[in-house]
N, C-alpha and C. Protein backbone atom coordinates (compact mmCIF):
# COMPACT_ATOMS: atom_id res chain seq x y z
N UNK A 1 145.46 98.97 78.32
CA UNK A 1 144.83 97.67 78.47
C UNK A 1 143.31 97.82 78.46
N UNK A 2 142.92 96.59 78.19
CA UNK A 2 140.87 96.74 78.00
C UNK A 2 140.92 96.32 79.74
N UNK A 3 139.76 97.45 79.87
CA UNK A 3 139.07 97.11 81.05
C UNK A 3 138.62 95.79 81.33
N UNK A 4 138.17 94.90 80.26
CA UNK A 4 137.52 93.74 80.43
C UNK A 4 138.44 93.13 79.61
N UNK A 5 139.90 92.87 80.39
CA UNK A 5 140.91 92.32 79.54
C UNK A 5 140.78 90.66 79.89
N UNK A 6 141.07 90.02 78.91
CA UNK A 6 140.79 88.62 79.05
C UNK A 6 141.68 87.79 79.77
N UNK A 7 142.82 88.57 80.03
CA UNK A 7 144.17 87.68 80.88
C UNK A 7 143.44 88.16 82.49
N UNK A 8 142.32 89.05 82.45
CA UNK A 8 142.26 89.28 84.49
C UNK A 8 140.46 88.77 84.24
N UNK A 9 139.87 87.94 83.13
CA UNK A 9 138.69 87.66 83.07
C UNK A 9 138.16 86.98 84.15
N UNK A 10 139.31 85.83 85.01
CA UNK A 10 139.26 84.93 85.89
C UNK A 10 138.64 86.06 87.35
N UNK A 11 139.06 87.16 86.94
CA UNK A 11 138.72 88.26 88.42
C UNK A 11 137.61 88.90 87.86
N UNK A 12 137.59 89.42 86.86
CA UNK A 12 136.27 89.95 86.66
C UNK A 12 135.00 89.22 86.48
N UNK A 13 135.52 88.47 86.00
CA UNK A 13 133.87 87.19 85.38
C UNK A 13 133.43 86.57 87.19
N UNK A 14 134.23 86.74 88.18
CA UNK A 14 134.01 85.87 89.01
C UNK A 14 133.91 87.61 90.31
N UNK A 15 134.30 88.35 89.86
CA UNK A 15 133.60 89.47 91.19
C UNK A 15 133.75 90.72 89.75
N UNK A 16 132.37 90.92 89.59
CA UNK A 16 132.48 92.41 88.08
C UNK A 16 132.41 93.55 88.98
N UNK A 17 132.55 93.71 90.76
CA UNK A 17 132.99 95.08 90.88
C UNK A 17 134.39 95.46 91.06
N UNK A 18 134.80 94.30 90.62
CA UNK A 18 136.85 94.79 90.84
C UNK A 18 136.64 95.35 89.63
N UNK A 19 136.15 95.76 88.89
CA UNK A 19 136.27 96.64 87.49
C UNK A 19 136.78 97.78 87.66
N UNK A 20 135.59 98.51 88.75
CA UNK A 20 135.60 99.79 89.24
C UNK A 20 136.42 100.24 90.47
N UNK A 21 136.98 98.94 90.88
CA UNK A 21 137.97 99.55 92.20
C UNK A 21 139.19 99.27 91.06
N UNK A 22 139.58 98.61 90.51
CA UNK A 22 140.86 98.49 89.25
C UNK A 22 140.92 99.46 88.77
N UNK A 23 140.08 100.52 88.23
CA UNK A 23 139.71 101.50 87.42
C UNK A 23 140.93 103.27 88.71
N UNK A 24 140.13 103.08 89.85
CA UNK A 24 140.48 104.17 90.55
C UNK A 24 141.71 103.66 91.71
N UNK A 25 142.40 102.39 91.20
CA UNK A 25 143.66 101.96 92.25
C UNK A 25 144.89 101.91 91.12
N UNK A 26 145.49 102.92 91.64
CA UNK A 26 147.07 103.08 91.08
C UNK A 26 147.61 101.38 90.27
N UNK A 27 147.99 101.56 89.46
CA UNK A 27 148.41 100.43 88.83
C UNK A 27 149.82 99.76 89.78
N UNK A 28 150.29 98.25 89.62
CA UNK A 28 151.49 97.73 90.37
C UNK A 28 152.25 98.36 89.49
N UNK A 29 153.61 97.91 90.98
CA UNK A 29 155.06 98.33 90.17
C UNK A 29 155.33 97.25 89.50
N UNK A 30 156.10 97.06 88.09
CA UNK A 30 156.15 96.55 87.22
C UNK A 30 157.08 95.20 87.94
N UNK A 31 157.09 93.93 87.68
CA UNK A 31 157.98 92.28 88.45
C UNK A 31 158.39 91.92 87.29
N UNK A 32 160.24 91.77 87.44
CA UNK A 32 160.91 91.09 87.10
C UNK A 32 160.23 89.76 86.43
N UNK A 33 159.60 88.70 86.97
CA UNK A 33 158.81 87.99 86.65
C UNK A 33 157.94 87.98 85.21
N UNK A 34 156.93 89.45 85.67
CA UNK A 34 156.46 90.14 84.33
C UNK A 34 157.54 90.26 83.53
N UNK A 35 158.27 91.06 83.18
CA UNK A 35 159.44 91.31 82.19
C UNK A 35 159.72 90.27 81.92
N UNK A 36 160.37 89.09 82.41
CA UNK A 36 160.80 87.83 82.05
C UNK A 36 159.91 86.97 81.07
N UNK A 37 158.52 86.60 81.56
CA UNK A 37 157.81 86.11 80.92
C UNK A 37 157.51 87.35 79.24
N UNK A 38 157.41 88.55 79.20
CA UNK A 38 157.40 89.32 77.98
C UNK A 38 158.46 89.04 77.21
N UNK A 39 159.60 88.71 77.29
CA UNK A 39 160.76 87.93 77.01
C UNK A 39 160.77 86.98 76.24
N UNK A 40 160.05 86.24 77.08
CA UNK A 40 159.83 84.76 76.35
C UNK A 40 158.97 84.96 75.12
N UNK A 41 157.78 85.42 75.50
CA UNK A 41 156.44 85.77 74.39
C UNK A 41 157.00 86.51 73.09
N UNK A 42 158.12 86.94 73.27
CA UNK A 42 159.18 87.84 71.88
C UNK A 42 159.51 86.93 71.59
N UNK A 43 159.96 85.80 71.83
CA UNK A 43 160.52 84.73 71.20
C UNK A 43 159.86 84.12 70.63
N UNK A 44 159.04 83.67 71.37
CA UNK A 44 157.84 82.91 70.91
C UNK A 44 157.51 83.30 69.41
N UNK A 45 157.24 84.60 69.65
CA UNK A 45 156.36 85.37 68.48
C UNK A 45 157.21 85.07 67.35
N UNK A 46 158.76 85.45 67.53
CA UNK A 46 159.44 85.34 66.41
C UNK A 46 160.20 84.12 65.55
N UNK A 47 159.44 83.22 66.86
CA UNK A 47 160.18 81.87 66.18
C UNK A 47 158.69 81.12 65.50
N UNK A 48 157.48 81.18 66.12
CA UNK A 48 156.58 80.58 65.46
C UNK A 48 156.27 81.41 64.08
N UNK A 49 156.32 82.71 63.45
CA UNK A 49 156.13 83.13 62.48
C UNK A 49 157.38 83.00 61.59
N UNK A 50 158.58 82.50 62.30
CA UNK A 50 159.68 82.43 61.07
C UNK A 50 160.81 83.58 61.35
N UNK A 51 160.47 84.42 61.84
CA UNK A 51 160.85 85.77 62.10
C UNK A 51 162.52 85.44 62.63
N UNK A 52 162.50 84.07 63.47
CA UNK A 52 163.89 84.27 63.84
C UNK A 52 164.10 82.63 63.61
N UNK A 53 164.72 82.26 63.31
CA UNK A 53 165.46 80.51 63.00
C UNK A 53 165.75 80.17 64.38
N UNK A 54 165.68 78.45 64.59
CA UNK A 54 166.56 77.64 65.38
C UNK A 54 168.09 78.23 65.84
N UNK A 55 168.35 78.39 64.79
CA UNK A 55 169.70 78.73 64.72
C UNK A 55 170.07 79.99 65.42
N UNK A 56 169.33 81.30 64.93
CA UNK A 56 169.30 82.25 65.43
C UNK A 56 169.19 82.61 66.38
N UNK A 57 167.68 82.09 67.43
CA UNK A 57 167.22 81.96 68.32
C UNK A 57 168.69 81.02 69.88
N UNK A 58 168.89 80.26 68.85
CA UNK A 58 170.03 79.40 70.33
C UNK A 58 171.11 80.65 70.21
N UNK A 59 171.67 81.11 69.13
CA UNK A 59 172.65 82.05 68.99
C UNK A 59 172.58 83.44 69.88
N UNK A 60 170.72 83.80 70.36
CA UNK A 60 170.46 84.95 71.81
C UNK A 60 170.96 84.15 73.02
N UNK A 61 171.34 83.25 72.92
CA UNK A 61 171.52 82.50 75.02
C UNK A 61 172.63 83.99 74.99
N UNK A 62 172.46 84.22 76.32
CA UNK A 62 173.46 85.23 76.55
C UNK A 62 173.42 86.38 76.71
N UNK A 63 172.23 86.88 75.54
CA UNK A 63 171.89 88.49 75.65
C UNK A 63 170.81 89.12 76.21
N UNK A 64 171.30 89.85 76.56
CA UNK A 64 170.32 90.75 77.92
C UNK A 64 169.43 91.98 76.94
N UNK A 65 168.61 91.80 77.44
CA UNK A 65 167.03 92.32 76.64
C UNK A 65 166.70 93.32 78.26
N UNK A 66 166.24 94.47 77.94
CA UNK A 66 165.64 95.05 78.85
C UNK A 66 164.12 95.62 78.26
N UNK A 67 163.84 95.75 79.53
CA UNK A 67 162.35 95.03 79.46
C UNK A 67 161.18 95.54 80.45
N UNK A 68 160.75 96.63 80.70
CA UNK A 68 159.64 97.06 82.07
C UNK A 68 160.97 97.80 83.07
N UNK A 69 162.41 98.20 82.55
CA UNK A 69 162.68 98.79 83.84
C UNK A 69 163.78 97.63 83.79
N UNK A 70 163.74 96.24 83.69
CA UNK A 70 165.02 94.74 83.93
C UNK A 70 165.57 94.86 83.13
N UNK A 71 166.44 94.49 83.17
CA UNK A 71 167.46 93.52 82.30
C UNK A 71 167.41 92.13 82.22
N UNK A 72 166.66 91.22 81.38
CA UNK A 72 166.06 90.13 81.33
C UNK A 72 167.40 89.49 80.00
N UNK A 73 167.85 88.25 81.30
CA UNK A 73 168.66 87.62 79.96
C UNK A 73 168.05 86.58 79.51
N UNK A 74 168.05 85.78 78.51
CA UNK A 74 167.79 84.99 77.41
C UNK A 74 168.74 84.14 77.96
N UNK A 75 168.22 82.94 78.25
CA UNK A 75 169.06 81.64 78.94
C UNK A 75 168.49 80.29 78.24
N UNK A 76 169.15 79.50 78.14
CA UNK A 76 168.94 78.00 77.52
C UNK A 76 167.28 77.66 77.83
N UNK A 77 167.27 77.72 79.23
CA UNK A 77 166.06 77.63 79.94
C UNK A 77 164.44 77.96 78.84
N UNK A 78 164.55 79.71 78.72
CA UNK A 78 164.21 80.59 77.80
C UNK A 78 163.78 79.89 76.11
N UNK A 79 165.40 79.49 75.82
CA UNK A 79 165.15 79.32 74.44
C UNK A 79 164.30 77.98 74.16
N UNK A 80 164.44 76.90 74.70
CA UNK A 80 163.77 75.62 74.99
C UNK A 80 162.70 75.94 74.81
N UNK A 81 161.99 76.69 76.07
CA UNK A 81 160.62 76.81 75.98
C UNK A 81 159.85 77.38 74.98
N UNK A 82 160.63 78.36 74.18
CA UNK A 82 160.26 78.90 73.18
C UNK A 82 160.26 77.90 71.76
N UNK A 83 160.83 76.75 71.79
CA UNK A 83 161.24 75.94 70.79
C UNK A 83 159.79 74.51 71.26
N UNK A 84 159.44 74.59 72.64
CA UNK A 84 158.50 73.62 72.42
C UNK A 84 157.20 73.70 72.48
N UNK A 85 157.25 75.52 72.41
CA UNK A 85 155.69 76.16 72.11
C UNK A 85 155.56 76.10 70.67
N UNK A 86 156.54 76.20 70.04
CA UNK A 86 156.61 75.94 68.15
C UNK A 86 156.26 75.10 67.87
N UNK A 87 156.87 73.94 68.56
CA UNK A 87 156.60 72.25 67.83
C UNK A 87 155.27 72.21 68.65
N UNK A 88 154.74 72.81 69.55
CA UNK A 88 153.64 72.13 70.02
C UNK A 88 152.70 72.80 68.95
N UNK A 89 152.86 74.08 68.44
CA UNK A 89 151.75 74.59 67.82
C UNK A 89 151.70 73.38 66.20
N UNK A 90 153.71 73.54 65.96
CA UNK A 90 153.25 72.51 64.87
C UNK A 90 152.32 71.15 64.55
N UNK A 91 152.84 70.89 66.20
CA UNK A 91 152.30 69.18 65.95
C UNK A 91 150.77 69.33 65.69
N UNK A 92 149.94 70.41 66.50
CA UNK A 92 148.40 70.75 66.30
C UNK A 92 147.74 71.25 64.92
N UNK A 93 148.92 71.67 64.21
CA UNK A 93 148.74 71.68 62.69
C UNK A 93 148.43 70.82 61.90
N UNK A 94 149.56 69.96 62.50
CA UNK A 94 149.74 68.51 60.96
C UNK A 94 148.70 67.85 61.55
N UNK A 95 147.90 67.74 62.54
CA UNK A 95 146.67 67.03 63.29
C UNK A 95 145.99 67.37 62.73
N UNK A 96 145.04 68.61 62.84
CA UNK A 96 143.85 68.98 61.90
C UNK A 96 144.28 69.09 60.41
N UNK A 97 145.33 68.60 59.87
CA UNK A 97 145.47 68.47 58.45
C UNK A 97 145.33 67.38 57.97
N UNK A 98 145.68 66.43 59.07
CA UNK A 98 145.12 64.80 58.89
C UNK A 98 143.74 64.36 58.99
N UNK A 99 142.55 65.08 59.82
CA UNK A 99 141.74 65.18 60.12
C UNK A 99 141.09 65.09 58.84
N UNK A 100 139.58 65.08 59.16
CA UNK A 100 138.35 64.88 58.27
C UNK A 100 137.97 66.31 57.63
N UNK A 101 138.48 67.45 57.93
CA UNK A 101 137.84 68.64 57.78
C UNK A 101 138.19 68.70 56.17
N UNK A 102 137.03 69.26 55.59
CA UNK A 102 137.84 69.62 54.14
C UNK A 102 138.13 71.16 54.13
N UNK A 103 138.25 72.05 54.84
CA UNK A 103 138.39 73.47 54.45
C UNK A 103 140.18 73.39 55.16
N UNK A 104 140.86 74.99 54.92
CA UNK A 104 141.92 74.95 55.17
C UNK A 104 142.29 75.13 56.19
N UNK A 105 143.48 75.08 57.14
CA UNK A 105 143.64 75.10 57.98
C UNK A 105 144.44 76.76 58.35
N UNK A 106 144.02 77.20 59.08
CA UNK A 106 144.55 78.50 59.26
C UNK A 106 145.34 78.79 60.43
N UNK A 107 146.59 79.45 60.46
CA UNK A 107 146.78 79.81 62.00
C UNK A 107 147.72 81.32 61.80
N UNK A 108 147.25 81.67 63.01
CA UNK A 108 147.49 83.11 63.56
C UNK A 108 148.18 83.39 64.62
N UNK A 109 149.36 84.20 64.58
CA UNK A 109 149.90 84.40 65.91
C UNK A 109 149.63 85.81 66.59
N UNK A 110 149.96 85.75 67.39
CA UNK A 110 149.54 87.23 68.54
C UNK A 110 147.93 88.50 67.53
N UNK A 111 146.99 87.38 67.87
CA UNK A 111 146.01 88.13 67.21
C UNK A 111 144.85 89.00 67.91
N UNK A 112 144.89 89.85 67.18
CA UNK A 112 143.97 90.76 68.26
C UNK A 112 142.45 90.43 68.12
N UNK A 113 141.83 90.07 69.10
CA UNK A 113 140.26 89.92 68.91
C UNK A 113 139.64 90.65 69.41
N UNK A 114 138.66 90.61 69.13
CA UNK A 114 137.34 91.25 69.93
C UNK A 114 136.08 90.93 69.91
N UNK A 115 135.04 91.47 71.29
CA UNK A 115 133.94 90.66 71.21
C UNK A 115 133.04 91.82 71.57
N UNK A 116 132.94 92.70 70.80
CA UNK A 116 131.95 93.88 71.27
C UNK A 116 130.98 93.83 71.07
N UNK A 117 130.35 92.45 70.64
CA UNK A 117 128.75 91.74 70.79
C UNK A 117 128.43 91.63 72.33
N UNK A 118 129.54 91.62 73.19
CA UNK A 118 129.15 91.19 74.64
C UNK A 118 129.67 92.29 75.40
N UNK A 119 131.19 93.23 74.97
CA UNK A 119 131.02 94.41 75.92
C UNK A 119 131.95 95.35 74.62
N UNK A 120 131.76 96.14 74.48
CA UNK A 120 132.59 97.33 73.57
C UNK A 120 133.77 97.54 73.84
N UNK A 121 133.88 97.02 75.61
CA UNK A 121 135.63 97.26 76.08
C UNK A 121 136.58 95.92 76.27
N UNK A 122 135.64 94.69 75.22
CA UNK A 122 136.61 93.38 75.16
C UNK A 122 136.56 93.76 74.56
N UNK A 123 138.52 93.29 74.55
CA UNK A 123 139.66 92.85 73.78
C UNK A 123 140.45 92.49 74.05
N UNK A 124 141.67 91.57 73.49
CA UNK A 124 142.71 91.25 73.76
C UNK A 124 143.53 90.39 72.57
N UNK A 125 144.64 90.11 72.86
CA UNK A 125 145.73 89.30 72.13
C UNK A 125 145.54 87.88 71.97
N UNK A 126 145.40 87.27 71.73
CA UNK A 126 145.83 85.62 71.46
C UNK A 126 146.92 85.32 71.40
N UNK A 127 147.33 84.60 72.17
CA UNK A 127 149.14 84.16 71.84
C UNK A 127 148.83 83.78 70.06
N UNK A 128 148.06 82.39 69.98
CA UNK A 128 148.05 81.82 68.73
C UNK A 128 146.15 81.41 68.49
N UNK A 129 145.89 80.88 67.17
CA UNK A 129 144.72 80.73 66.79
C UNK A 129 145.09 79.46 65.75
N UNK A 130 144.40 78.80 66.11
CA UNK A 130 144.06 77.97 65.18
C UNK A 130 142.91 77.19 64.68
N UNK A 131 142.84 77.12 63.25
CA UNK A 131 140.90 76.81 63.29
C UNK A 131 141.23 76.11 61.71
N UNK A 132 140.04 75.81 61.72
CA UNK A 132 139.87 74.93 60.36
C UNK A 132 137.84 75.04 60.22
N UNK A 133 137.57 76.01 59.74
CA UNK A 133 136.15 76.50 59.52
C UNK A 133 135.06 74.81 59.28
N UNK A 134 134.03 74.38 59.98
CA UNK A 134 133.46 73.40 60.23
C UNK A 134 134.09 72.21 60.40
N UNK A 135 135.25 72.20 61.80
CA UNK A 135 135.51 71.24 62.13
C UNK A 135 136.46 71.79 63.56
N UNK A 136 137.44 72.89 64.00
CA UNK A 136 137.89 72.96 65.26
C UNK A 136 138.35 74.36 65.23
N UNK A 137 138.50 75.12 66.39
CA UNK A 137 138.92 76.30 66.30
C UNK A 137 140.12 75.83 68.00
N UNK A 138 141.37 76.13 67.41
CA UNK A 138 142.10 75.86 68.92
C UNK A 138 142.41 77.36 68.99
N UNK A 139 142.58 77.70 70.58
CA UNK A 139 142.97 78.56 71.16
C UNK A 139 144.38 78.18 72.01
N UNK A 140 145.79 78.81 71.44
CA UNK A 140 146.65 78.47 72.08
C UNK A 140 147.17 79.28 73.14
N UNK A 141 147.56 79.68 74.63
CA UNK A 141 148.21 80.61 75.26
C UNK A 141 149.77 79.80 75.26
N UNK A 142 150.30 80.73 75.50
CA UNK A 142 152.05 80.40 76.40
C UNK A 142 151.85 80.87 77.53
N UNK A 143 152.50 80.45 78.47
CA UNK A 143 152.77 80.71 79.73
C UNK A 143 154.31 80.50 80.43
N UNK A 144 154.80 81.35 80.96
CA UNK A 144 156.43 80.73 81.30
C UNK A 144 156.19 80.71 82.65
N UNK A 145 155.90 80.86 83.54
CA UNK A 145 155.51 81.06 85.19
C UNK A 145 155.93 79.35 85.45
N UNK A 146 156.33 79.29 86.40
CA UNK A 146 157.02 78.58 87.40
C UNK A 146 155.89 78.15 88.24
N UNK A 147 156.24 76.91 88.69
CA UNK A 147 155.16 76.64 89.81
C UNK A 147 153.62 76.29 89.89
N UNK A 148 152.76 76.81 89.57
CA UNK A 148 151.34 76.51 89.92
C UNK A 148 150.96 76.21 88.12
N UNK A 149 150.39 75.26 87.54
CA UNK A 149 150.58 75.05 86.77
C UNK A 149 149.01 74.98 86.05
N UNK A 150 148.63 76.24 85.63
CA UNK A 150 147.16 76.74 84.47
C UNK A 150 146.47 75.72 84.33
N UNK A 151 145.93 75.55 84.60
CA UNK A 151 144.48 74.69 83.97
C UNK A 151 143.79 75.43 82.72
N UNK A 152 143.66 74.75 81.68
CA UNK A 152 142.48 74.88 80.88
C UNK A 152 141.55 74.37 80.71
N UNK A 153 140.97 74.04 81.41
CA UNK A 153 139.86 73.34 81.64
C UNK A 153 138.58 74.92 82.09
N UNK A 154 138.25 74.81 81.20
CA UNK A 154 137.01 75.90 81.22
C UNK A 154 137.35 77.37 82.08
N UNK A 155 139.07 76.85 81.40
CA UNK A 155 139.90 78.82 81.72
C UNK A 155 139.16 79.79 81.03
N UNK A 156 138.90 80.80 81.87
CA UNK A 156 138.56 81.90 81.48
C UNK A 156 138.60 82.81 80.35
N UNK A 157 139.97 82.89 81.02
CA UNK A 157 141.03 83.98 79.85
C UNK A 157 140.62 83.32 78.39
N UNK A 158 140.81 82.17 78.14
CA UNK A 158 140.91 81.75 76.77
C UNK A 158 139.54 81.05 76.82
N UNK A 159 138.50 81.21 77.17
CA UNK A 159 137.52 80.98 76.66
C UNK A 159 136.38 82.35 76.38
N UNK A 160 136.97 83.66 76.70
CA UNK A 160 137.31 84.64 76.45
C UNK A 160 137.77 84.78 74.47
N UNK A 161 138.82 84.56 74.30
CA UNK A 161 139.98 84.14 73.50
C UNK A 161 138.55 83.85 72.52
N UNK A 162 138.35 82.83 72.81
CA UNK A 162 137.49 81.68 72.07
C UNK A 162 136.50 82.56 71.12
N UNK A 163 135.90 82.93 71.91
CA UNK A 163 134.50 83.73 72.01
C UNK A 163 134.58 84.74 71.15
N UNK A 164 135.30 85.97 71.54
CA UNK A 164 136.28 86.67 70.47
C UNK A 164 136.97 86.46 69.12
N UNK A 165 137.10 85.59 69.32
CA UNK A 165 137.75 84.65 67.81
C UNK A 165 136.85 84.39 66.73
N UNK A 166 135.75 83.52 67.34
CA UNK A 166 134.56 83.86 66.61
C UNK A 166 133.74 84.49 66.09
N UNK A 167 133.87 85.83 67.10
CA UNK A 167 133.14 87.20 66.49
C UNK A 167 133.93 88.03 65.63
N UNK A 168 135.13 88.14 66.05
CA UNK A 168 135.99 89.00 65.06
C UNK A 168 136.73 88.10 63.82
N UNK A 169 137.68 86.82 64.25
CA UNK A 169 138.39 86.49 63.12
C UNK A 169 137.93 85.17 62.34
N UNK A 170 137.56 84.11 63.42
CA UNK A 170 137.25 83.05 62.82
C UNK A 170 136.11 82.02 62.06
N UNK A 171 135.01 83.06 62.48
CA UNK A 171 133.33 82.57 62.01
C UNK A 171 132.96 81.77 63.75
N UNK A 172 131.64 81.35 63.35
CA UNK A 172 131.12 80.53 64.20
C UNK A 172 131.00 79.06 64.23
N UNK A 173 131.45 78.70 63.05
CA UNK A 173 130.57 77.44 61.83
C UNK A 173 132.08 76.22 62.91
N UNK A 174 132.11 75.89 64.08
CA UNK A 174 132.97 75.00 64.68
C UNK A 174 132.22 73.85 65.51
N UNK A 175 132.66 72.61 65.65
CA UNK A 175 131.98 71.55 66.05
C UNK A 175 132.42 71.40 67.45
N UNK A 176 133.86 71.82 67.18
CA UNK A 176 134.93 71.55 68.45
C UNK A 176 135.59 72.46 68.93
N UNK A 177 135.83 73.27 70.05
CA UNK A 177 136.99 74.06 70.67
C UNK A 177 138.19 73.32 71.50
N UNK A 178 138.93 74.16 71.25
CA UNK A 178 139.75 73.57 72.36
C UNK A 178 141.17 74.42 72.34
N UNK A 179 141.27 74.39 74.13
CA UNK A 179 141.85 74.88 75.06
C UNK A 179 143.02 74.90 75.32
N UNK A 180 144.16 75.17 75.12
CA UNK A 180 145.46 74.61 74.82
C UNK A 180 146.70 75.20 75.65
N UNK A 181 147.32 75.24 76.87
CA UNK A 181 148.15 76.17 77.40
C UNK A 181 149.21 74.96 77.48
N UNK A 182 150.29 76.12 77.21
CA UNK A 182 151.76 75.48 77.13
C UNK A 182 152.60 76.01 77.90
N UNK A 183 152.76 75.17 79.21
CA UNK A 183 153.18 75.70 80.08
C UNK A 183 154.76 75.35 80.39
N UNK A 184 155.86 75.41 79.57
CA UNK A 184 157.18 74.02 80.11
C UNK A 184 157.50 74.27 81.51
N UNK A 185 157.43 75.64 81.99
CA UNK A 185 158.43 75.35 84.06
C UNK A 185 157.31 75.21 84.52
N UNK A 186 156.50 74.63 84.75
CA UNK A 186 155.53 74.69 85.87
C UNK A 186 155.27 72.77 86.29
N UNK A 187 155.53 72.18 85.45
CA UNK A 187 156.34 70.58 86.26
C UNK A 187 154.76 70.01 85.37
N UNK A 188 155.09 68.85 85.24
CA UNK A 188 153.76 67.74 84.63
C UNK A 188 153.98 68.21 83.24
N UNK A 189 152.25 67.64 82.79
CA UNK A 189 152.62 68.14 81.46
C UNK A 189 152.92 69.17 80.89
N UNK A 190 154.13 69.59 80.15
CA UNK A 190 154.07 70.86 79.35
C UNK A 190 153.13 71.46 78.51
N UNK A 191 152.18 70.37 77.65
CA UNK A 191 150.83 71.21 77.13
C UNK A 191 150.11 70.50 77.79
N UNK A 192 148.80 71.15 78.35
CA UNK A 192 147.53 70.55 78.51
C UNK A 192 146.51 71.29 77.65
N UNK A 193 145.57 70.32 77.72
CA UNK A 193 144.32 70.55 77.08
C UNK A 193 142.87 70.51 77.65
N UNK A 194 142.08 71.58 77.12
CA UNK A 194 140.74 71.18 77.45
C UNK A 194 139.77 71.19 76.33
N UNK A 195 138.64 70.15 76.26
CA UNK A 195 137.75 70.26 74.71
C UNK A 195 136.62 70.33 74.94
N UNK A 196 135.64 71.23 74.26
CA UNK A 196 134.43 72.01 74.60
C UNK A 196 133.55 71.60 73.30
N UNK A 197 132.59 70.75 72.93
CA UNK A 197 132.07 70.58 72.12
C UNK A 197 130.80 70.78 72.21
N UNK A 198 129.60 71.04 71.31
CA UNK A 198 128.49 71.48 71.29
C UNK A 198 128.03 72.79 71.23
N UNK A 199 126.89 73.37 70.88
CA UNK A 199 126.75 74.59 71.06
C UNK A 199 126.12 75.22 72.09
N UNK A 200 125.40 74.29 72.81
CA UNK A 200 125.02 74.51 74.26
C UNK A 200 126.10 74.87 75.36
N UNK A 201 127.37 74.54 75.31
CA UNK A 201 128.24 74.47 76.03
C UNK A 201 128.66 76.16 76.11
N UNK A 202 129.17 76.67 74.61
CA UNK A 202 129.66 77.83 74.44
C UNK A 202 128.45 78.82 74.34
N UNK A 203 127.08 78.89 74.38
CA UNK A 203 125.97 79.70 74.44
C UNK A 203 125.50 80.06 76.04
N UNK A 204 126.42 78.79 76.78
CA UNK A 204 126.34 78.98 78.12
C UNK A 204 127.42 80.18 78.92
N UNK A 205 128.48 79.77 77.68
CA UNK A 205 129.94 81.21 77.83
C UNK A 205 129.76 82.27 77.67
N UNK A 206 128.89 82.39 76.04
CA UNK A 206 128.41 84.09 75.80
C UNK A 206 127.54 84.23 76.95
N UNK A 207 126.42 83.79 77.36
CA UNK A 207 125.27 84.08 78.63
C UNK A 207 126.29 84.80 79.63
N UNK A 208 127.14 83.89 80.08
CA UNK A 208 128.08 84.41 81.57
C UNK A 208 128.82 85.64 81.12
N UNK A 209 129.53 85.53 79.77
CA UNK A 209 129.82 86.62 80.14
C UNK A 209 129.39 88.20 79.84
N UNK A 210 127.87 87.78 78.83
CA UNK A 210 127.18 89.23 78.94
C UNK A 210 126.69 89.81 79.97
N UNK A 211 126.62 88.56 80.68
CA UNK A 211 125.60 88.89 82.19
C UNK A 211 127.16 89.70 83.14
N UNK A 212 128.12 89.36 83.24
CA UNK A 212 129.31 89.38 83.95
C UNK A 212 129.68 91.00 83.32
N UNK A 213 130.24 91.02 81.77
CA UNK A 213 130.43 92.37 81.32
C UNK A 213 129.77 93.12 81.70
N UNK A 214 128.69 92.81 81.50
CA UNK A 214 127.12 94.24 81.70
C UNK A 214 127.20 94.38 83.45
N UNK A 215 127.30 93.89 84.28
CA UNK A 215 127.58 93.92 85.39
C UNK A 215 128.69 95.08 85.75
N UNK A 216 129.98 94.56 85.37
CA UNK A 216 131.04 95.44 85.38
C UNK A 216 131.13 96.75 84.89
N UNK A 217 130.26 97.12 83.62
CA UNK A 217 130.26 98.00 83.25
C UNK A 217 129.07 98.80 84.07
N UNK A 218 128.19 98.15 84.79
CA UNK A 218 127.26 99.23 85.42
C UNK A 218 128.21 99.52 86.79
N UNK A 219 129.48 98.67 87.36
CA UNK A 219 129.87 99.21 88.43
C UNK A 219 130.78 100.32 88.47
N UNK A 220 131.68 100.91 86.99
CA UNK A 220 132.51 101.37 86.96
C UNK A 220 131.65 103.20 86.72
């Protein structure tokens, strides 16, 4: 994992000497929980690229996947959620295709970015990407967790995501960001959103987090 991984940005961007006590503290024992949710994100992966059909996908209820050490089964529950992270990514497709943008619309699943304009040891995954060059760049996560239910509203992790996206895959040339977690067990809405427009807004993101990286990296 990157030291300045974007899923624990919320801990580092907000105290940069847990870098260096993270660095010399034994890693956790691996949670059921964890495994479960990696579970889902296989699905995910393979149903938004095509990789596995409707069909296919309802046809796993039943089978046990091991996973970190578990045995993680694939339950109705499971497949659902994996079926309304698809249509949600779809529906955000045929949107910016209706839209004013004239360039194409692009999307990417589990993409690796990086932002070694701000530290050499960001990086991380993107669940999904989606952009349309001078007009929106979305950042999608999944989430399966139960209970406390993600805010994107000037989330970390994926404004992280964002930032990265720009430097490595997607250009800079965007009017609009936006924030996108799809959460189905955690109760309310299943997607929320947050939208970040201007360039003052995101010049305020790179600032925090060069100042935040460079921090971390002098504590470790």
């Amino acid at each position: 994992h990157a030291k300045l991984a974007p899923s624990a940005a919320a801990r580092w961007m907000n105290c940069p000497g847990s870098v260096a006590a993270c660095a010399v503290v034994p890693p956790g024992a691996p949670s059921e929980h964890a495994a479960q949710g990696t579970v889902a994100h296989m699905l995910c992966e393979k149903l938004v690229t095509g990789t596995l059909t409707d069909h296919a996908l309802m046809g796993r209820v039943g089978d046990v996947v091991e996973e970190d050490g578990f045995d993680i089964a694939i339950d109705d529950e499971m497949v659902n959620a994996a079926i309304l992270y698809r249509d949600a990514i779809i529906t955000e497709t045929e949107k910016m295709r209706g839209g004013r943008g004239r360039t194409p619309v692009v999307g990417k699943a589990e993409v690796r970015v990086y932002a070694r304009a701000f530290d050499k040891a960001l990086y991380g995954t993107a669940d999904y990407l989606l952009y349309q060059k001078g007009a929106v760049l979305k950042v999608v996560d999944f989430k399966y967790g139960k209970g406390v239910a993600v805010s994107p509203e000037e989330n970390e992790q994926l404004t992280i995501y964002a930032l990265a996206a720009m430097e490595s895959e997607a250009g800079q040339a965007f009017d609009t960001i936006e924030l996108i977690i799809v959460q189905p067990r955690a109760g309310g809405g299943a997607v929320r959103r947050w939208v970040g427009a201007g360039p003052g807004l995101w010049s305020t993101a790179r600032a925090e987090a060069l100042e935040t990286g460079a921090q971390a990296e002098a504590a470790i």
